[in-house]
Structures are given as structure tokens and as C-alpha cells.
Protein backbone atom coordinates (compact mmCIF):
# COMPACT_ATOMS: atom_id res chain seq x y z
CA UNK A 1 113.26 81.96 75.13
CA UNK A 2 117.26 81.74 74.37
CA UNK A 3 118.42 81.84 71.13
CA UNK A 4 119.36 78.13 70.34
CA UNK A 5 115.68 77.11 71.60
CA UNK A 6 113.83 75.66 68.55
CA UNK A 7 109.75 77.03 68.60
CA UNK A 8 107.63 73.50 69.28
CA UNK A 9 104.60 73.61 66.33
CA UNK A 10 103.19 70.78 64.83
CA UNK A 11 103.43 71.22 60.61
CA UNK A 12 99.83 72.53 59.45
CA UNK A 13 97.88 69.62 57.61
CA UNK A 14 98.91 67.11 61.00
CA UNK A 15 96.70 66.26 63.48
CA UNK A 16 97.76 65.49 67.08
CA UNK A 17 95.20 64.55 69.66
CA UNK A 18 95.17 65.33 73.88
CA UNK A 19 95.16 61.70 75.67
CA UNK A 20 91.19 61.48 75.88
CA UNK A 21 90.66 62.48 72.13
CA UNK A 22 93.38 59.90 71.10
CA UNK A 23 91.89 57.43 73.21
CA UNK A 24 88.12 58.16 71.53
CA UNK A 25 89.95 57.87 68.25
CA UNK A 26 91.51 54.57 69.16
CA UNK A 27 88.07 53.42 70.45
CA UNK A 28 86.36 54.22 66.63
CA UNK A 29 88.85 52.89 64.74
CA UNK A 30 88.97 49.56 66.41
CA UNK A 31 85.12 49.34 66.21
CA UNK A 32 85.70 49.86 62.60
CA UNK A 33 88.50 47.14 62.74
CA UNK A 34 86.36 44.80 64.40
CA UNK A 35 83.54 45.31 61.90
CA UNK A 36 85.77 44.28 58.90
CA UNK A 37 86.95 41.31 60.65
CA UNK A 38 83.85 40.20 61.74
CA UNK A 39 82.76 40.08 57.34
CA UNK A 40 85.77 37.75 57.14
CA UNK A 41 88.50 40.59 55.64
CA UNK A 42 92.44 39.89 56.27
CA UNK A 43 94.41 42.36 57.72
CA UNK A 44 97.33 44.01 55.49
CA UNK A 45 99.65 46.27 55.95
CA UNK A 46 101.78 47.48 53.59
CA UNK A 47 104.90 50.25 54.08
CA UNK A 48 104.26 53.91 54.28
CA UNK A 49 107.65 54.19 51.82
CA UNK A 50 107.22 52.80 48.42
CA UNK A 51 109.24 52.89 45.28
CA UNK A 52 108.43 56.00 43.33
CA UNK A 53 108.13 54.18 40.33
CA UNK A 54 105.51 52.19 41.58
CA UNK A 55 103.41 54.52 42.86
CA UNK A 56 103.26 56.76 40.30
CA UNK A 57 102.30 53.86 38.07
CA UNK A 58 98.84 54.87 38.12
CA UNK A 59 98.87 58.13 39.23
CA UNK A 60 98.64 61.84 37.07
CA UNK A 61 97.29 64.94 36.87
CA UNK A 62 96.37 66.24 40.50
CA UNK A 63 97.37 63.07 42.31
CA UNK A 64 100.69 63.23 41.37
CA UNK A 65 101.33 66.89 42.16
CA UNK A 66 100.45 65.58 45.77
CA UNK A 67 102.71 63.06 46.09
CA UNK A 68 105.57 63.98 48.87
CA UNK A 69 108.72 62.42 46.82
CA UNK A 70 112.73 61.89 48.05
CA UNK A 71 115.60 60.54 47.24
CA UNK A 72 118.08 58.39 49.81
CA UNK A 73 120.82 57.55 47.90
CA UNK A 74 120.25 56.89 43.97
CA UNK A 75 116.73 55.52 45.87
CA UNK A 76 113.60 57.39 44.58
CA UNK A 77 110.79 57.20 46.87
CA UNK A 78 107.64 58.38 47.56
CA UNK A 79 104.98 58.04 50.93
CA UNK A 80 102.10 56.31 49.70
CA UNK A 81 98.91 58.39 48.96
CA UNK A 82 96.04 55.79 49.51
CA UNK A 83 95.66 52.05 50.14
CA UNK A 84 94.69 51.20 46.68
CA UNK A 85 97.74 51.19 45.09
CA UNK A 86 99.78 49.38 47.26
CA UNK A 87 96.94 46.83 47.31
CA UNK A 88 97.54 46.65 43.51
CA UNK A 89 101.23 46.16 44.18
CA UNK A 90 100.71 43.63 46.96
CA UNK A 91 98.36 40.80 45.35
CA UNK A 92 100.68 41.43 42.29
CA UNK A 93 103.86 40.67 44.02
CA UNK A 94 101.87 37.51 46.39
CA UNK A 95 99.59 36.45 43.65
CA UNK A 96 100.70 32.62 44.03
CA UNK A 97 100.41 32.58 47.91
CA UNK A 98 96.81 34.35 47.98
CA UNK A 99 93.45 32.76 47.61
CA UNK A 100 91.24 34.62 45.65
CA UNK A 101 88.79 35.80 45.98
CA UNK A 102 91.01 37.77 48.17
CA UNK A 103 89.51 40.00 51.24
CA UNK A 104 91.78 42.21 53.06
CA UNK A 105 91.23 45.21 55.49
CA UNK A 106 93.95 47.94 56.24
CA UNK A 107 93.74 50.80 58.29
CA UNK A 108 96.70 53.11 58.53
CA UNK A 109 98.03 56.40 57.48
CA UNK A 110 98.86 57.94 53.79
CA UNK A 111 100.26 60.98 52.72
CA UNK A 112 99.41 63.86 49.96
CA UNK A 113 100.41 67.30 49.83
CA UNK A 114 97.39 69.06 49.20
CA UNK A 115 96.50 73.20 50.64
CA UNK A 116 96.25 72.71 54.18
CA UNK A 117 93.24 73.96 55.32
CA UNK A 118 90.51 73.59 58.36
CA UNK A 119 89.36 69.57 58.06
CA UNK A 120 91.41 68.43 55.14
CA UNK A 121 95.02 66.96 56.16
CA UNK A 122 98.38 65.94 54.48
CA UNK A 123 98.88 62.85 56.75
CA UNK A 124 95.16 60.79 57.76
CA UNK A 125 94.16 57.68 58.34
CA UNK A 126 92.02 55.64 55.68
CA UNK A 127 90.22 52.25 56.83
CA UNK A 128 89.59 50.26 53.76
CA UNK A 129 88.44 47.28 52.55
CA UNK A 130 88.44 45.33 49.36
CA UNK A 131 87.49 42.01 47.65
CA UNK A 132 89.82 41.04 44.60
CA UNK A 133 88.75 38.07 42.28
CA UNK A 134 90.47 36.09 40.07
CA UNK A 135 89.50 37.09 36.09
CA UNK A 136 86.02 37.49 37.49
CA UNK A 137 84.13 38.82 40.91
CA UNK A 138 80.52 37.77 41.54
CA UNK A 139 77.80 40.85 42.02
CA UNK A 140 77.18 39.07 44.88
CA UNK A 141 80.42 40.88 46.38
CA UNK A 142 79.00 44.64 45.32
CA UNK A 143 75.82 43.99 47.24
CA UNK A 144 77.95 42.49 50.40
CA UNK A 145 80.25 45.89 50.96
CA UNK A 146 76.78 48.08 52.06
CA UNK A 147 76.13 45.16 54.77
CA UNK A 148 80.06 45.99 56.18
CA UNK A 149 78.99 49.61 55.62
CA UNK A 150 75.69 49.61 57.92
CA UNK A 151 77.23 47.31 60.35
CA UNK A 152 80.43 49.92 60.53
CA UNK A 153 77.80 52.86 61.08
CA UNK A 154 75.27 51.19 63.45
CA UNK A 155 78.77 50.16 65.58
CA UNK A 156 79.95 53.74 65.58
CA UNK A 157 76.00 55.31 66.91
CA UNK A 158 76.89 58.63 64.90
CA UNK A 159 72.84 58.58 64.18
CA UNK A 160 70.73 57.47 61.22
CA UNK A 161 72.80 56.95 57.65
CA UNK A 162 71.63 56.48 54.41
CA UNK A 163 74.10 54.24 51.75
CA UNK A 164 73.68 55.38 48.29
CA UNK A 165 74.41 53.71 45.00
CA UNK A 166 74.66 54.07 41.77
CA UNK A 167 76.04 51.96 38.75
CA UNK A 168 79.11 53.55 36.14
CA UNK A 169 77.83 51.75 33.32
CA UNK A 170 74.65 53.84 33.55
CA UNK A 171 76.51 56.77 33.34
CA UNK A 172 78.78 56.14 30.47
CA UNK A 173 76.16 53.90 28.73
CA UNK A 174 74.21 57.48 28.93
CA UNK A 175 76.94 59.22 27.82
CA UNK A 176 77.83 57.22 25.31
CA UNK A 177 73.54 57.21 23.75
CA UNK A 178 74.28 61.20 23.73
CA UNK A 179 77.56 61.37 21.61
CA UNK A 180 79.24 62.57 24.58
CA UNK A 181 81.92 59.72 25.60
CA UNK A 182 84.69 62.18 24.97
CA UNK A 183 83.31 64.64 27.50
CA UNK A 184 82.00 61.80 29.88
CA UNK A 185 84.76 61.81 32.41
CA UNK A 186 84.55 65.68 32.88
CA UNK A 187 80.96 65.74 33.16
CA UNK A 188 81.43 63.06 35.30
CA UNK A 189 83.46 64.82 37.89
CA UNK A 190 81.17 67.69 37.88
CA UNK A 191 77.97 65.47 38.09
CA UNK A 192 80.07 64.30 41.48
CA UNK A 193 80.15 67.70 42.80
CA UNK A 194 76.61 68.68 43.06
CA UNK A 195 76.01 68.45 46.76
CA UNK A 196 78.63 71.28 47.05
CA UNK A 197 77.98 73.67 43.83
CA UNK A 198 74.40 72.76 43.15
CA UNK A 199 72.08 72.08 39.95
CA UNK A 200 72.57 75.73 38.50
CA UNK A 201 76.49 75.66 38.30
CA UNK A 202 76.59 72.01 37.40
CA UNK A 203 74.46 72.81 34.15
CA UNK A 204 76.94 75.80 33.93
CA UNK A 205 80.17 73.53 33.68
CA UNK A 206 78.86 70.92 32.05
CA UNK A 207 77.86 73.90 29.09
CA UNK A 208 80.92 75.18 29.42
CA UNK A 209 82.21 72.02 27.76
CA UNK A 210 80.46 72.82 25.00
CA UNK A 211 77.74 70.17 25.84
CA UNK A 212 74.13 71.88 24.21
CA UNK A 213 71.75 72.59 26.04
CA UNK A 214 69.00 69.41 25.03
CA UNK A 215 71.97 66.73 25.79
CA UNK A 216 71.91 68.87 29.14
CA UNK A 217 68.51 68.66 29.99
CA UNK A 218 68.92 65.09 29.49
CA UNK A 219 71.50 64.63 31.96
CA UNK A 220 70.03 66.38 34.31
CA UNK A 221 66.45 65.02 34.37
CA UNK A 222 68.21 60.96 34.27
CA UNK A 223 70.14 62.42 37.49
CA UNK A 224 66.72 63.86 38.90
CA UNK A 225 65.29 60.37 38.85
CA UNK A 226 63.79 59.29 42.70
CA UNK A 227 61.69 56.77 43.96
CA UNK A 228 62.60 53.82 46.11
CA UNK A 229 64.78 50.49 44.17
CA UNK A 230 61.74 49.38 41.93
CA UNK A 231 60.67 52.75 40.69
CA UNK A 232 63.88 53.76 39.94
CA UNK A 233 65.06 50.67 37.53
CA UNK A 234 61.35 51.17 36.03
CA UNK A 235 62.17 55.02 34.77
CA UNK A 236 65.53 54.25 33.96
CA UNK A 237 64.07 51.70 31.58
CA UNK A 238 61.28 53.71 31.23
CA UNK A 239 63.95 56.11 29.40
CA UNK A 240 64.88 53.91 26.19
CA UNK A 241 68.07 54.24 26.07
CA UNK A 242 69.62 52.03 23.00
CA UNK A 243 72.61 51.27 24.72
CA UNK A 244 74.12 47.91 25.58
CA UNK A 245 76.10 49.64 28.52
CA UNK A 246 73.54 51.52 29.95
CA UNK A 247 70.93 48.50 29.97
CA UNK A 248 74.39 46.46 31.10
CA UNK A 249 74.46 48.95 34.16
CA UNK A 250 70.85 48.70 34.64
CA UNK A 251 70.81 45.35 35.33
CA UNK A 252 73.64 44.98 37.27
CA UNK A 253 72.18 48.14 39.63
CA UNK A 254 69.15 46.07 39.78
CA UNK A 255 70.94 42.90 40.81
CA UNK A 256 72.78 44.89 43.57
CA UNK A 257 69.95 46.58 45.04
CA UNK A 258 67.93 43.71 45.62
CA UNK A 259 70.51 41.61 47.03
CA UNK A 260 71.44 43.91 49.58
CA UNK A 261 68.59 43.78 51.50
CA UNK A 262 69.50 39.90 51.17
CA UNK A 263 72.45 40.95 53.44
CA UNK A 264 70.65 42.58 55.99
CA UNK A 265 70.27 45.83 55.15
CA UNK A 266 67.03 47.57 56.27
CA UNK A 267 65.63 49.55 52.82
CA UNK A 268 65.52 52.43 54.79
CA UNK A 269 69.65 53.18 54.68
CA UNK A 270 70.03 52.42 51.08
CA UNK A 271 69.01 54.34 47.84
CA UNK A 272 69.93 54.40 44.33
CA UNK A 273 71.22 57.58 43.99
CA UNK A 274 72.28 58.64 40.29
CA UNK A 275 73.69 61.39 41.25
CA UNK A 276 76.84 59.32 42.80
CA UNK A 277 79.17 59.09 39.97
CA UNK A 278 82.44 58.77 42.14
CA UNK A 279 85.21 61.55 40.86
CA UNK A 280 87.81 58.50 40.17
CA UNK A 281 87.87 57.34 36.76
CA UNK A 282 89.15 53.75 37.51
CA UNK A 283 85.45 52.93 39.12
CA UNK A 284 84.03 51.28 36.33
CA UNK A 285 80.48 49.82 37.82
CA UNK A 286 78.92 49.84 41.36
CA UNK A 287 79.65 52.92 43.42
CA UNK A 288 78.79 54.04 46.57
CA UNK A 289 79.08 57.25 49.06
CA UNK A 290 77.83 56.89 52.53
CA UNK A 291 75.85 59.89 54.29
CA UNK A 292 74.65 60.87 57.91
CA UNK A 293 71.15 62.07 57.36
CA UNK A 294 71.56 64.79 59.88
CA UNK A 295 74.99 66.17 58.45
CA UNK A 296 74.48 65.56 54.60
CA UNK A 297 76.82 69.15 54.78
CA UNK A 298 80.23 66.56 55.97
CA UNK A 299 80.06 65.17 52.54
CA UNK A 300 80.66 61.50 52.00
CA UNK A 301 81.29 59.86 55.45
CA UNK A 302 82.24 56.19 53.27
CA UNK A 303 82.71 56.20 49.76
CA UNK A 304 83.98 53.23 46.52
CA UNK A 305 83.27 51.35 44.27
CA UNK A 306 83.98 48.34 41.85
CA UNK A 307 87.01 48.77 39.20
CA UNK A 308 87.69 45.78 36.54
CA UNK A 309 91.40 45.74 37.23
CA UNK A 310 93.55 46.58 40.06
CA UNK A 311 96.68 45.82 38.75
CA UNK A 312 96.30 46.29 34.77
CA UNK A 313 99.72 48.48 35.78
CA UNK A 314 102.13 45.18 37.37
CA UNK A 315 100.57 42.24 35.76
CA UNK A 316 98.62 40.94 32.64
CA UNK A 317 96.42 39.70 35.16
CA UNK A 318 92.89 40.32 35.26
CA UNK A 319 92.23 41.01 38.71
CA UNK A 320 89.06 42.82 39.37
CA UNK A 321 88.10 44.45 42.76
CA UNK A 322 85.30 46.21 45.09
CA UNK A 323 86.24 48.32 47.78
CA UNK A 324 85.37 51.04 50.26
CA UNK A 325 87.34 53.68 52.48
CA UNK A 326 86.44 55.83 54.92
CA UNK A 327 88.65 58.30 56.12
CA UNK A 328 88.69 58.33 59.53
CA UNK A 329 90.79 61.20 60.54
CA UNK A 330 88.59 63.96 58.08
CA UNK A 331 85.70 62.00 59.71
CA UNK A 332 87.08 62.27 63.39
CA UNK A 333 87.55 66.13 63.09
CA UNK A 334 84.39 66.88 61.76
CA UNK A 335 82.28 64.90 64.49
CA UNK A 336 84.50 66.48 66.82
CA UNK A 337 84.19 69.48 65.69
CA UNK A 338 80.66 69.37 65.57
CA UNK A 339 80.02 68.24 68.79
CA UNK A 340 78.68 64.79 67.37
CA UNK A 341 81.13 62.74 69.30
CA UNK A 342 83.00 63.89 72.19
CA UNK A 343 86.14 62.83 73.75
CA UNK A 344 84.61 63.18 77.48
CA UNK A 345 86.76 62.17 80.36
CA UNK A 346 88.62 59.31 79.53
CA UNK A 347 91.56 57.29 80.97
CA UNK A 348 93.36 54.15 79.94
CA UNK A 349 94.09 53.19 83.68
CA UNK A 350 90.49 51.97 85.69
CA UNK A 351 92.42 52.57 89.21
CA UNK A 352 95.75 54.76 90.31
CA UNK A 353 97.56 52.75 93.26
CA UNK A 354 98.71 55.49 95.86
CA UNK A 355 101.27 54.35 98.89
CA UNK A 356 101.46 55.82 101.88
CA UNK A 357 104.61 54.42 102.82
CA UNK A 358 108.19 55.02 101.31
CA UNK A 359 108.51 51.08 100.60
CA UNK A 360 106.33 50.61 97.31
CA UNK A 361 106.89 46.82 97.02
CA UNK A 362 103.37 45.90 98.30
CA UNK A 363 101.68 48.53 95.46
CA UNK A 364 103.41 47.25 92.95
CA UNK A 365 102.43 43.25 94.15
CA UNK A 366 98.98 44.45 94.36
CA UNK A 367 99.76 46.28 90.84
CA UNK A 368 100.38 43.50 89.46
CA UNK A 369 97.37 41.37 90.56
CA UNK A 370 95.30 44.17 89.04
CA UNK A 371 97.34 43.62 85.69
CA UNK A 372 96.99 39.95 85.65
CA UNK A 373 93.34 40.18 86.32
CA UNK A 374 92.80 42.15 83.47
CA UNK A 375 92.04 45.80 85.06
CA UNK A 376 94.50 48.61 83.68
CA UNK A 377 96.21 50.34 86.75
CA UNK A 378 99.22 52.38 87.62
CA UNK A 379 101.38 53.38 90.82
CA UNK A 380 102.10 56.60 91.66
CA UNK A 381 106.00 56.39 91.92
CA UNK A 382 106.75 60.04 92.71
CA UNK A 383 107.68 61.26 96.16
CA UNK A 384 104.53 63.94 96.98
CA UNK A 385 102.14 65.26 99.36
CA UNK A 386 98.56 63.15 99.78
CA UNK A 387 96.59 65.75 98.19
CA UNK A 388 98.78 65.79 94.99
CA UNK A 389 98.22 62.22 94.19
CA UNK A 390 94.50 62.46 94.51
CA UNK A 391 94.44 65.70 92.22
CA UNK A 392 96.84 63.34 89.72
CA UNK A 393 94.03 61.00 89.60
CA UNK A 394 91.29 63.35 89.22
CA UNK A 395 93.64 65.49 85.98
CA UNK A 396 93.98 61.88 84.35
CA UNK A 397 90.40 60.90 84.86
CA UNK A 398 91.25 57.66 86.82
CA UNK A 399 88.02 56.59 88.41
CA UNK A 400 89.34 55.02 91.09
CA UNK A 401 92.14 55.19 93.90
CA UNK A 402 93.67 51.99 96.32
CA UNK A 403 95.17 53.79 98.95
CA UNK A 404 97.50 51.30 100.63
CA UNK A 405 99.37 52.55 104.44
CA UNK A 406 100.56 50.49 107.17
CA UNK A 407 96.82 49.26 108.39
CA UNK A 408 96.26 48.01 105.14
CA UNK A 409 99.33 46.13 105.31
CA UNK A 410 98.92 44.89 108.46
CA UNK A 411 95.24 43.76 107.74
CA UNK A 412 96.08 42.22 104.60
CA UNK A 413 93.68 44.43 102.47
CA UNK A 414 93.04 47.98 100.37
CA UNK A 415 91.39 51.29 100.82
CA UNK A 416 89.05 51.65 97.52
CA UNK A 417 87.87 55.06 96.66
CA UNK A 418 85.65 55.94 93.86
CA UNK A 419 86.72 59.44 92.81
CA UNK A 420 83.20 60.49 91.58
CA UNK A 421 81.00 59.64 94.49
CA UNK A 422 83.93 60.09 96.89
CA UNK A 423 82.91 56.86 99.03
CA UNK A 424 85.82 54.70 100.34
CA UNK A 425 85.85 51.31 101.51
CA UNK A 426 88.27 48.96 103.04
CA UNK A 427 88.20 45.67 101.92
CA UNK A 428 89.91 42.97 100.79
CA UNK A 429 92.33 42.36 97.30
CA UNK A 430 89.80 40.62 95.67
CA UNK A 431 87.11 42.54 96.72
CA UNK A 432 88.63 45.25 95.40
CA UNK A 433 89.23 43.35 91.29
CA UNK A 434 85.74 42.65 91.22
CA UNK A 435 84.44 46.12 91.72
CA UNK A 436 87.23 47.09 89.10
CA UNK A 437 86.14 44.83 86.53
């Protein structure tokens, strides 16, 4: 290579997709578009470019160390590092043209600059959705989100799923009974981490706060609670707990629960789960984290939660919200990489148009009665023996070929061949669509 040829790579943290893989991504994020629209959410979408000063608003600590930040000008900017915030800035800036309760969907990409590393990424895609009310949001709305959630996952066909919940108040209410609502948002964060460290070390860091060892065991045997909906509420009241936030968040986990069956949900994808305490501290009730049952090791495949106020940063406002993401480009490389879902042989175009004459005017009229009957199909333009436009075909995974010479002319109709069975037929134009379609 000369010297003032610049080495192609791709940064690390980016993903970039071959044709078939982008077009299998395409295909799961508009089933996952389709899903949201079908529950009656608006879509949004707000720029990648913010002002810093917004953004960081509500940001700190980790978040804001991962925040890619410039200036253009006496401008300072920063990309935006999930959907929530903008959200926040959004229904604070339209508040007078929106009706509330307000239901919007966005899917699109955000930015942080964490480690790159196999499966975690500085630019992704998140597809979330959230319902904002107006100084108050019905329960009804917590129990609704699982019903988006199952109908996403049943769409998608990535196998059996199970939804769990849990309620914040339960938590803190807890917390709070043990004389530890200092330590609660550390213990918290730890609680959130057992799938990946396990019982042992999450009694380990929780002591390590200087938590003893009784208010431990307590923790740990309220998180140990199982049983389906109705044995669960019945030990968590079973525990008396003297706390008006913890019975608070027991009934409002009991309200949820049952009404989500209400929307459809068979019992057997949703469980109270009280070890789902969310990592974020601006969840402040419901919560939820999504799992495939046969690759609990992915983690969280769709995760939220209900916060009291969206925009306490903008506006005086009350303006409180439900929501769930999933992040579909994490999600996309680990099916892939997995072998869950696989890209296969796809092509955009259903038939390649291949002329066997110089003039090309009668492919490209026949073209463009494919196009305006709906079937995606291209010409091949390029000068080239026969055998090199069949092999173009077969590389792009075009299923079929209209070979068009001077007999077809003549005769007023096309040579179809399917590419996989390798039959041919001659037969007329609109023969031809209606095989296509």
C-alpha cells in the first residue's frame, strides 16, 4: 500500500453489518416498530446532538464520564446517551401541543463512551417506549407495558420469555423498616447484579457496606421469596413489615400483577421477581427486566420501569412516566452470535432483470412494471458475459432471473428462472408478477 493510503477500520465499539445481516436487522427492528404502533405509541425522534447543558442535567457519576462532548464554536454539545432524556426535554419544550397521557415510541441510535469490548458498543440502537401523564399516571399503564413486551417477543420467535417484575417501593419500604435508607441505593445496585456475581458475593458487598449480618439475612431471604403472583403478595405480607412504603409497594405490585393477565398476558411469561431492583435510581415503583428462558446468561433482553418525574430537571411540572427499552443492537449481536437468529441468504431485490441485447429500454419498461406492481427488482446495467450475470444473481441471493433477448421481444413475453430449482419458463409479463408476488 503507498504511503498517502489511509488503513480502512471501523472504530472498535461500532458495529457494521454485511447486506443480509443488515437486512435481518432491519426486519427485527421494524417488527418491533410495528408492535409499538400497533399499542397506540407516537413515533419521536429527537436529534442525536443536544445541548450539553441539557443533557447533563440529569446525568453524574459514571454516566457522565461516558458522555462523548465537543465544542463548534462557543457551542457545547454532547451526542445523546439514551432516549430518556431527550424525552424529558421534548414533552418539556411541547408540553402545550401534547395530549397527555402522552405515548411515544423511538427507535434510533445513542452514544456513550464506555471500554469497548466483545457485545457492548459505544454507538447502538435503543427501541423505547414510554407513557407520560399529566400530575398523575393510572397503574393501569404499568400493567399495559408487559402486554407490548410479550407481543414484541412472540413477534420476534426468539423462543419462550419470561417478564419479571418487581415494585421499588418494596425495596426501599424494606430498606427503610431496617435503618438502612442511607445504604439503600448501593445495596440496591448490588441486589441488581446477582444473576452475574451470585448470592455469596452479593452478601459480601452488601457487608462490605457495613450492613450486619441479621439486616443481611433479611435481605436476602425477602429476595429469596418464590411462588406464583398470589403466594408471593401473601409472604411479603406474611413478613410484617411496619412500613407505609413497603405495604404502598405491595399493593401497587399486587394491582399490577393481576391486571396484566387482564391484558393478555399468559401467567406463564410473567413473575414477580424481587430480585429485579433496576440499577437506575430514578425508577421509583414498577420495574421490569425481560428474559429468554433458554439464554437467562444474555442478561436482560427488555428492561424499565415507572419514575414519578421525567422532567423534575426543565419544568415544575409533575410529569410522571413508565417506560421500557430494549437494546437492539447488544441484543442483535448476541442472537447472532449465538446462532439464535441467523442472517441466511437474503436479498432486497425478488428478481434481477438480465438483457441479452445491447438496447436495455425494454428491461427497464418491464423494470418498471415489476416496481409498480410492488415486486423489488433490478437490471443488470453492466456490459458482461451470460454466465457473469447469473453468478451476480446467485452472490446477491436474488431468487429469481427474467432473461429478456430478441424472441422475447418479438413474442411479447419473459424468460423466468428460479435460481434454486433452476427451472425456466417463458411466459407472459403478467405471468411472470404473479409468480413474483
Amino acid at each position: 500500500m503507498s504511503e498517502n493510503k489511509v488503513l480502512p477500520k471501523t472504530l472498535p465499539g461500532f458495529m457494521e453489518l454485511l447486506p443480509n445481516e443488515q437486512l435481518l436487522f432491519n426486519e427485527i427492528k421494524e417488527k418491533i416498530q410495528k408492535t409499538y404502533e400497533k399499542f397506540g405509541f407516537l413515533p419521536l425522534d429527537t436529534p442525536i446532538i443536544e445541548s450539553a447543558e441539557v443533557l447533563l442535567a440529569k446525568a453524574g457519576g459514571e454516566t457522565e464520564k461516558q458522555i462523548y462532548r465537543f465544542n463548534k464554536g462557543e457551542s457545547d454539545l454532547a451526542l445523546r446517551f439514551d432516549l430518556t432524556v431527550p424525552l424529558a426535554k421534548y414533552v418539556t419544550e411541547n408540553y402545550n401541543e401534547l395530549c397527555f397521557p402522552f405515548r411515544r415510541y423511538q427507535i434510533g441510535k445513542v452514544y456513550r463512551g464506555e471500554k469497548a469490548q466483545r457485545g457492548r458498543y459505544r454507538e447502538f440502537y435503543q427501541c423505547d417506549i414510554d407513557i407520560i401523564g399529566e400530575n398523575e399516571l393510572s397503574l393501569l399503564n404499568d400493567a399495559e407495558l408487559p402486554s407490548v413486551i410479550y407481543n414484541v417477543f412472540k413477534e420476534l420467535g426468539f423462543g419462550e420469555f419470561t417478564i419479571c417484575i418487581n415494585n421499588r417501593k418494596i425495596l426501599n419500604g424494606l430498606f427503610d423498616a431496617l435503618g438502612l435508607k442511607d445504604n439503600s441505593v448501593d445495596i440496591l445496585r448490588i441486589i441488581d447484579k446477582i444473576d452475574k456475581i451470585g448470592k455469596e458475593e452479593v452478601v459480601k458487598e452488601i457487608g462490605e457496606l457495613g450492613v450486619f449480618s441479621d439486616k443481611i439475612n433479611t435481605i436476602m431471604n425477602f429476595i429469596g421469596i418464590t411462588g406464583n403472583v398470589s403466594e408471593t403478595i401473601k409472604s411479603l405480607r406474611d413478613l410484617n413489615i411496619t412500613n407505609e412504603l413497603f405495604e404502598t409497594g405491595v399493593n401497587e405490585l399486587e394491582e399490577v400483577s393481576k391486571n396484566i393477565k387482564l391484558f393478555g398476558v399468559p401467567e406463564q411469561n410473567y413473575k414477580i421477581d424481587l430480585t429485579i431492583a433496576r440499577g437506575l435510581d430514578y425508577y421509583t415503583g414498577t420495574v421490569y427486566e425481560t428474559f429468554l428462558n433458554e439464554y437467562r446468561s444474555l442478561g436482560s433482553v427488555c428492561s424499565g420501569g415507572r419514575y414519578d418525574n421525567l422532567a423534575e430537571y426543565y419544568t415544575d411540572r409533575k410529569l410522571p412516566g413508565v417506560g421500557v427499552s430494549i437494546g437492539l443492537t447488544r441484543l442483535f449481536f448476541q442472537l447472532n452470535d449465538k446462532k439464535i437468529i441467523e442472517a441466511g441468504n437474503r436479498s432486497i431485490s425478488k428478481a434481477l432483470i438480465i438483457s441479452m441485447v445491447d438496447d436495455l429500454s425494454k428491461s427497464i419498461e418491464v423494470a418498471t412494471e415489476l416496481r409498480n406492481s410492488g415486486i423489488n427488482c433490478q437490471v443488470y446495467t453492466d456490459q458482461g458475459k451470460i454466465k457473469k450475470q447469473f453468478n451476480y444473481a446467485n452472490r446477491n441471493n436474488i431468487p429469481y432471473v427474467i432473461v429478456i433477448g430478441e424472441d422475447e421481444i418479438a413474442n411479447n413475453v419473459v424468460s423466468l428462472k428460479n435460481m434454486e430449482s433452476g427451472e425456466q419458463v417463458t411466459i407472459s409479463l403478467e405471468e411472470a408478477i404473479n409468480i413474483l408476488k
